[in-house]
C-alpha atoms as a PDB file:
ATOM      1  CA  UNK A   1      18.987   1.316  -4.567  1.00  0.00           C
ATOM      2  CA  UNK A   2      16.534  -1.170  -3.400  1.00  0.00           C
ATOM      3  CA  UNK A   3      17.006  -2.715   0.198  1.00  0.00           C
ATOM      4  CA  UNK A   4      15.914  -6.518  -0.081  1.00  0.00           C
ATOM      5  CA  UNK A   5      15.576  -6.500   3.593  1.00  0.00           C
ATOM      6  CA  UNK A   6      13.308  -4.050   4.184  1.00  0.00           C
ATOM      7  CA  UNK A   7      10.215  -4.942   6.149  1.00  0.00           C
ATOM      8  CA  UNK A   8       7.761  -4.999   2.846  1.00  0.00           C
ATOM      9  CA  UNK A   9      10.096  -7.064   1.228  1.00  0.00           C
ATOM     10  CA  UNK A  10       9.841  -9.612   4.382  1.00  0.00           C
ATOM     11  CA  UNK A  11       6.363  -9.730   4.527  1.00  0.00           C
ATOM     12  CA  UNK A  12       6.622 -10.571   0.824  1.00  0.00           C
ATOM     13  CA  UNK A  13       9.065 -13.324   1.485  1.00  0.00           C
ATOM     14  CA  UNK A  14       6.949 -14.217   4.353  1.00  0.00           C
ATOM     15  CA  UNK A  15       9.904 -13.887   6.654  1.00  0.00           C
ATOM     16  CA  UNK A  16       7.676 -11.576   8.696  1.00  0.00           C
ATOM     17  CA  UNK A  17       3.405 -11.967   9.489  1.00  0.00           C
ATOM     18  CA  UNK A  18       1.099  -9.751   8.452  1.00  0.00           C
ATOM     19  CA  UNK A  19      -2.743  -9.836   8.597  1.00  0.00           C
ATOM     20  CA  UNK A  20      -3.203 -10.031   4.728  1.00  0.00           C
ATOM     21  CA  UNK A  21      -6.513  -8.466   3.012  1.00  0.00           C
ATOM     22  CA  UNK A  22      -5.737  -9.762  -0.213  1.00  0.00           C
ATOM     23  CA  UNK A  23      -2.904 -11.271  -2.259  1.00  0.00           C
ATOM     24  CA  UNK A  24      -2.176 -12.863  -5.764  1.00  0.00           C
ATOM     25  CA  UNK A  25       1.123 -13.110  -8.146  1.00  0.00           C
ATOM     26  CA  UNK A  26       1.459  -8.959  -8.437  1.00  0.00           C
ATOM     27  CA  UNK A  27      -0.166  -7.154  -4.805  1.00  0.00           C
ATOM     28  CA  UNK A  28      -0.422  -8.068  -1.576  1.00  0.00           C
ATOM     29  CA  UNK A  29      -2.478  -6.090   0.746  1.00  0.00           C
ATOM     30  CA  UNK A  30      -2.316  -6.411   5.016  1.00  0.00           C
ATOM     31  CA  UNK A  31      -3.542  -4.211   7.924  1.00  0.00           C
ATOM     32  CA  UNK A  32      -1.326  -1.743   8.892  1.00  0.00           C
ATOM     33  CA  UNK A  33       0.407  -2.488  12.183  1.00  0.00           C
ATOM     34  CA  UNK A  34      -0.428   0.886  13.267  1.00  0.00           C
ATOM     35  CA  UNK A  35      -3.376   2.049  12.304  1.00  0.00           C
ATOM     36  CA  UNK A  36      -4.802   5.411  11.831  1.00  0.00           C
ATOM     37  CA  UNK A  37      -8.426   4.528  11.696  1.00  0.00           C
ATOM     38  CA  UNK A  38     -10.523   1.853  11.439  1.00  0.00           C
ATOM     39  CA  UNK A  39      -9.468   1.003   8.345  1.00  0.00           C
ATOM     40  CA  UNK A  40      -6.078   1.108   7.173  1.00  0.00           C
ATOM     41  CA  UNK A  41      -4.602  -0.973   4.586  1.00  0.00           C
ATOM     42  CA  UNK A  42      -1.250  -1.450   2.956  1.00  0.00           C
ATOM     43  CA  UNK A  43      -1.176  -1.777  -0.584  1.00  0.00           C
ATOM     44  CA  UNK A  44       2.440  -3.045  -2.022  1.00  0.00           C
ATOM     45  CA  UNK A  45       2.964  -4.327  -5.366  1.00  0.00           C
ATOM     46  CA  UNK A  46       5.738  -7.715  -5.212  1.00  0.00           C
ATOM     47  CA  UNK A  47       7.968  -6.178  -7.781  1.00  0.00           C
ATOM     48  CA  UNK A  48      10.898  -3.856  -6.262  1.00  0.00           C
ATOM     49  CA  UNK A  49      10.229  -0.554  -6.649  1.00  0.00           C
ATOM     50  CA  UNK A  50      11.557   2.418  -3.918  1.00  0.00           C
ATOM     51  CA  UNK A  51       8.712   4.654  -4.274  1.00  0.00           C
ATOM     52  CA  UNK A  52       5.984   6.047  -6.301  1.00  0.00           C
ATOM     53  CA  UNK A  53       8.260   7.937  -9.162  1.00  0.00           C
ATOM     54  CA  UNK A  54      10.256   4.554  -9.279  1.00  0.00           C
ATOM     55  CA  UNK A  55       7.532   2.652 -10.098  1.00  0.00           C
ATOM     56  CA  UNK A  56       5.631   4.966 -12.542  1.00  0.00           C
ATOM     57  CA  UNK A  57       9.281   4.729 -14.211  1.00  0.00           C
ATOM     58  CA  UNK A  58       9.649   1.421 -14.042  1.00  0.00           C
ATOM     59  CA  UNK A  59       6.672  -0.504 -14.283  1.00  0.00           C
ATOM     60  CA  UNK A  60       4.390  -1.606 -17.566  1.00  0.00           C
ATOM     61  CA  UNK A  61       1.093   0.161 -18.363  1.00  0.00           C
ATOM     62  CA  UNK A  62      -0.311  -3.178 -17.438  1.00  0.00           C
ATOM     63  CA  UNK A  63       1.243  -3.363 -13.680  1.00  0.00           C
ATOM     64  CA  UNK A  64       0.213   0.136 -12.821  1.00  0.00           C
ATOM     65  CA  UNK A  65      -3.018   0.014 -14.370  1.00  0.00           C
ATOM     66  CA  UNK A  66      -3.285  -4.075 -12.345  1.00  0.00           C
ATOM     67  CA  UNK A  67      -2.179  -2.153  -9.182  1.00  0.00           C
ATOM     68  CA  UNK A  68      -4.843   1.047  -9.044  1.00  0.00           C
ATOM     69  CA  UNK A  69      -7.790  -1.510  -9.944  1.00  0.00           C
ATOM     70  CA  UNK A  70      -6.492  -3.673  -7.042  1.00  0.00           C
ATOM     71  CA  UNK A  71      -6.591  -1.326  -4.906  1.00  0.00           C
ATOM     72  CA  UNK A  72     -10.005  -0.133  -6.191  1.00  0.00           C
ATOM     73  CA  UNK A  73     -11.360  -4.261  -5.481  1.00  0.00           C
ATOM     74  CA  UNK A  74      -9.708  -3.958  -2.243  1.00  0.00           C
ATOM     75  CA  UNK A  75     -11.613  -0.882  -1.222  1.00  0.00           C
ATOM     76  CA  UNK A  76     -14.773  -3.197  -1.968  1.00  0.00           C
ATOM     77  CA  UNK A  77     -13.191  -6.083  -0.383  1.00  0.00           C
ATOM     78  CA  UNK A  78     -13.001  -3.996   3.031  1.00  0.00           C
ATOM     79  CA  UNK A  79     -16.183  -2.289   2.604  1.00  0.00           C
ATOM     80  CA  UNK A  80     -15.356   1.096   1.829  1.00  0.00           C
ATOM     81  CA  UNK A  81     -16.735   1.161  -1.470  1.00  0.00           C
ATOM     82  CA  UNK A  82     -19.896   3.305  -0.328  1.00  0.00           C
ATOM     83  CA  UNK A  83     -17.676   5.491   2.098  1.00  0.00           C
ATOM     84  CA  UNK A  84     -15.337   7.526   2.080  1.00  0.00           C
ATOM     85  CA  UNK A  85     -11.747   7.028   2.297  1.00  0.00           C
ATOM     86  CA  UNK A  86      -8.623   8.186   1.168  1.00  0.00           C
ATOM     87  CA  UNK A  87      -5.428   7.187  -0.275  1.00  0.00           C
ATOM     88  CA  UNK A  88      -1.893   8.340   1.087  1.00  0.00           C
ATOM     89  CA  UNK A  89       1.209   7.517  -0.816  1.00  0.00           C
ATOM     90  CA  UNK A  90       4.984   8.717   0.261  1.00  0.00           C
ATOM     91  CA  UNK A  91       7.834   9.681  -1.732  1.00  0.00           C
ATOM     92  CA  UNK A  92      10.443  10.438   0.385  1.00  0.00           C
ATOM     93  CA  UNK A  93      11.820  10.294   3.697  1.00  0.00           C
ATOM     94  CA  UNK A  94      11.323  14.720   3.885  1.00  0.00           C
ATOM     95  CA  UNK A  95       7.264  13.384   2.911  1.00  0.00           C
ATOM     96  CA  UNK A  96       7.509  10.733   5.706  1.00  0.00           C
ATOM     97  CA  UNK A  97       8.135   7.191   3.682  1.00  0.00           C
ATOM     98  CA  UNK A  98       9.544   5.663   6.498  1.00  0.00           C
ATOM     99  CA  UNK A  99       9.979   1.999   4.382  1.00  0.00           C
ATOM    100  CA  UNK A 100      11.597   2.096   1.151  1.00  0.00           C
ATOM    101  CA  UNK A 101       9.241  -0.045  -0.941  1.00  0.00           C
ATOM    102  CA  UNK A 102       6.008   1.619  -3.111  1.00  0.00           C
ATOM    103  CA  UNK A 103       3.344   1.289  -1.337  1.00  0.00           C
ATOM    104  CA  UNK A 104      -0.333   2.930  -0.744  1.00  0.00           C
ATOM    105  CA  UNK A 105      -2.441   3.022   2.353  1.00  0.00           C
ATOM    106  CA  UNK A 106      -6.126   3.094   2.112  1.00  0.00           C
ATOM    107  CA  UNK A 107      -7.213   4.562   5.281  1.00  0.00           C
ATOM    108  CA  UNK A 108     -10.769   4.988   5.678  1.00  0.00           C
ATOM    109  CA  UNK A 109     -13.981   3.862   8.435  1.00  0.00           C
ATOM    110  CA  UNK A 110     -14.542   7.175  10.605  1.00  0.00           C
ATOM    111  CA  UNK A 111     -14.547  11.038   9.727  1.00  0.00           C
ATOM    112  CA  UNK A 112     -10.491  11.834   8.958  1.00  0.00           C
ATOM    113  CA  UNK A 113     -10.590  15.266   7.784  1.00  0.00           C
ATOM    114  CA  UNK A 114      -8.041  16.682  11.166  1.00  0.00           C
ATOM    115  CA  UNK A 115      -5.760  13.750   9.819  1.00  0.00           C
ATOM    116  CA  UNK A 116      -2.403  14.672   8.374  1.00  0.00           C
ATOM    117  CA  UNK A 117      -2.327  12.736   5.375  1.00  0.00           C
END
């Protein structure tokens, strides 16, 4: 079941701050408050979905195909789009999702290869 008070679903609600990248009516995107490089953005869609398999299960074609090119102009928007980068999502608390709420992290702006991801 969803928790409405997890910290996602704050920043949504803007009951907590976040540095925000990019938002509109579907995704909101923020530096992560504990960054792994350089660049690492959080990537949540609005809707409530748990995790990855919930929202492949729940969402319309349109949403997850809205979300991945989101994430794709965010990439731009942070100027990764010539670099490389990669993108980490968790299913799980075993996988290490530590907040129950779909989300990706873009993590890119130095050499990451000895980076568990």
């Amino acid at each position: 079941m969803y928790d409405k008070k997890n910290l996602f679903a704050q920043i949504i609600n803007k009951k907590l701050a976040a540095n925000i990248v990019y938002e509109d009516d579907n995704v909101l995107a923020f530096h992560d408050i504990q960054p792994v490089a350089p660049v690492h953005i959080i990537v949540i869609p609005r809707k409530e979905y748990i995790d990855y398999s919930d929202f492949i299960a729940k969402a319309t074609p349109e949403e997850v195909k809205n979300y991945f090119t989101k994430i794709t102009e965010i990439v731009k928007k942070v100027g990764l789009a010539n670099n490389d980068y990669r993108l980490v999502t968790n299913k799980g608390q075993s996988a290490g999702q530590s907040i129950f709420h779909f989300h990706f992290h873009i993590i890119g702006g130095r050499d990451i290869r000895g980076l568990a991801g």
